[in-house]
Protein backbone atom coordinates (compact mmCIF):
# COMPACT_ATOMS: atom_id res chain seq x y z
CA UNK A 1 47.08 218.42 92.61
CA UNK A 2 49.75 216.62 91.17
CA UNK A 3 49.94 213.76 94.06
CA UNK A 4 48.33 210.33 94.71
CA UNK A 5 44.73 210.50 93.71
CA UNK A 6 42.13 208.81 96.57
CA UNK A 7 41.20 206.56 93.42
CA UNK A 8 44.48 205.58 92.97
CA UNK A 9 45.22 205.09 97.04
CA UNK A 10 42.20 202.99 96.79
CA UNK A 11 43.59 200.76 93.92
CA UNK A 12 46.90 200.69 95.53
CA UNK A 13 45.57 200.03 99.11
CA UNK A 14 43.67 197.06 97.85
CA UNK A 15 46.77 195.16 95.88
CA UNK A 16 48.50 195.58 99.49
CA UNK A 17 46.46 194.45 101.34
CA UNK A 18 45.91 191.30 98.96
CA UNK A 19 49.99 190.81 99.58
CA UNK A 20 49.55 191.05 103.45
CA UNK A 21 49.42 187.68 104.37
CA UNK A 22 52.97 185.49 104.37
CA UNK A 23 51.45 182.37 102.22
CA UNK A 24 49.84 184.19 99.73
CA UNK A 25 52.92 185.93 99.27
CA UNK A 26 55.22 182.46 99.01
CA UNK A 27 51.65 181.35 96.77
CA UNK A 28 52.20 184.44 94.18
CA UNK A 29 56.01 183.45 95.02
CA UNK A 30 55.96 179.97 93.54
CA UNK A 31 53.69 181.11 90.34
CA UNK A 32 56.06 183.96 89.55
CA UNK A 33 59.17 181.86 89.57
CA UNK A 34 57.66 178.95 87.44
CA UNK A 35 58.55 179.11 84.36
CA UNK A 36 55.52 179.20 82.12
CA UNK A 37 51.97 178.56 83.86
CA UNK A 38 52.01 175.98 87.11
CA UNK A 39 49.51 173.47 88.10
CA UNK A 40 47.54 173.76 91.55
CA UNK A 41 48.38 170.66 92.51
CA UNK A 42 52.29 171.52 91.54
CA UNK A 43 51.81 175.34 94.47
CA UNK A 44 50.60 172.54 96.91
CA UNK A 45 53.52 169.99 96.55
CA UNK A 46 56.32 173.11 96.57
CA UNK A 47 54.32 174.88 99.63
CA UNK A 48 52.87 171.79 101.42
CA UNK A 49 49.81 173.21 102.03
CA UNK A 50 46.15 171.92 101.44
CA UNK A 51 44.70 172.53 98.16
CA UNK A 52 41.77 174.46 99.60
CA UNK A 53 44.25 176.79 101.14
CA UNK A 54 46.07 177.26 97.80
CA UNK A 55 43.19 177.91 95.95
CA UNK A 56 41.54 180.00 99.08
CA UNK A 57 44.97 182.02 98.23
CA UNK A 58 44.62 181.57 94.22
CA UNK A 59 41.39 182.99 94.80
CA UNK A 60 42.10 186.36 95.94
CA UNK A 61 45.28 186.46 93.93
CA UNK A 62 43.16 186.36 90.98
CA UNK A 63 40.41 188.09 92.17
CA UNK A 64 43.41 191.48 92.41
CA UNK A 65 44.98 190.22 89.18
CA UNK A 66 48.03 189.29 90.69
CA UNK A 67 47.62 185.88 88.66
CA UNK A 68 45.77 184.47 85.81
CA UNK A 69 43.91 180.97 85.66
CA UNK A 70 42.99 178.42 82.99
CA UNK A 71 40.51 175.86 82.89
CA UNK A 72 42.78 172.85 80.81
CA UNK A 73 41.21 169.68 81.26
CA UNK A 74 40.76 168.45 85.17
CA UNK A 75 43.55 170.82 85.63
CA UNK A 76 43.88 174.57 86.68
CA UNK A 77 46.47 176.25 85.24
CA UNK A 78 47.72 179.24 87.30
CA UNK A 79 50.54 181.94 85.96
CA UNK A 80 51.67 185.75 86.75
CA UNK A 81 49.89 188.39 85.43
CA UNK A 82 52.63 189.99 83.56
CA UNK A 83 51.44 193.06 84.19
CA UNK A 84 52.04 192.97 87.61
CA UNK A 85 56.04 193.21 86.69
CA UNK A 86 55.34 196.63 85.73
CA UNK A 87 52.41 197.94 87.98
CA UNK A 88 53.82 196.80 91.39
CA UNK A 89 56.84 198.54 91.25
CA UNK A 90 55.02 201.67 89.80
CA UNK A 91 52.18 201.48 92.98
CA UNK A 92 55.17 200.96 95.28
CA UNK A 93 56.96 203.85 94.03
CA UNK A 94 53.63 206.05 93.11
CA UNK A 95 52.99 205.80 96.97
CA UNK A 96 56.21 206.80 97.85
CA UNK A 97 56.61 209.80 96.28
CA UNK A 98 59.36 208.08 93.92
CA UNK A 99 57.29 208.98 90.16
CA UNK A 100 53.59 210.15 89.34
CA UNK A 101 51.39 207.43 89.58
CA UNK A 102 49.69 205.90 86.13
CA UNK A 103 45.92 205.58 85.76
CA UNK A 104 44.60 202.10 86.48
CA UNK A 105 44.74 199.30 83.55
């Protein structure tokens, strides 16, 4: 069978369901417009949210890859996953029926 593979589904189903939820999305929103990696404390100033609801929110970002995090200092710095440019769109479109989906990276 040439179609979407249950693995594949299963990947795919889980990155959805981690972008299901409005302020994770404006979260992931804020990292992936930043220009270079972003401080915690810089998400909870742009989103005026508490900082245990950003990093509640970093949390499972990172947890599906959707971000990456680095220890520097007192600090947490948070930035895309690059990756995600490509693999997002290619889910999106796998699901669809738009191109054959890739194996998982």
């Amino acid at each position: 069978m040439n179609g979407l593979t249950q693995a594949a589904a299963d990947e795919y189903a889980s990155w959805f369901r981690c972008l299901a939820d409005g302020t994770r999305l404006r979260v992931l929103h804020v990292v992936a417009s930043a220009h270079g990696p972003i401080t915690v404390g810089e998400i909870v100033d742009k989103l005026d949210k508490s900082q245990s609801t950003i990093s509640r929110h970093l949390s499972v970002l990172a947890e599906e890859r959707f971000v990456l995090t680095e220890a520097h200092g007192v600090r947490t710095l948070v930035r895309v996953n690059p990756d995600c440019m490509r693999a997002l769109p290619e889910a999106a479109a796998a699901v669809m029926g738009a191109n054959p989906p890739r194996p998982s990276s």
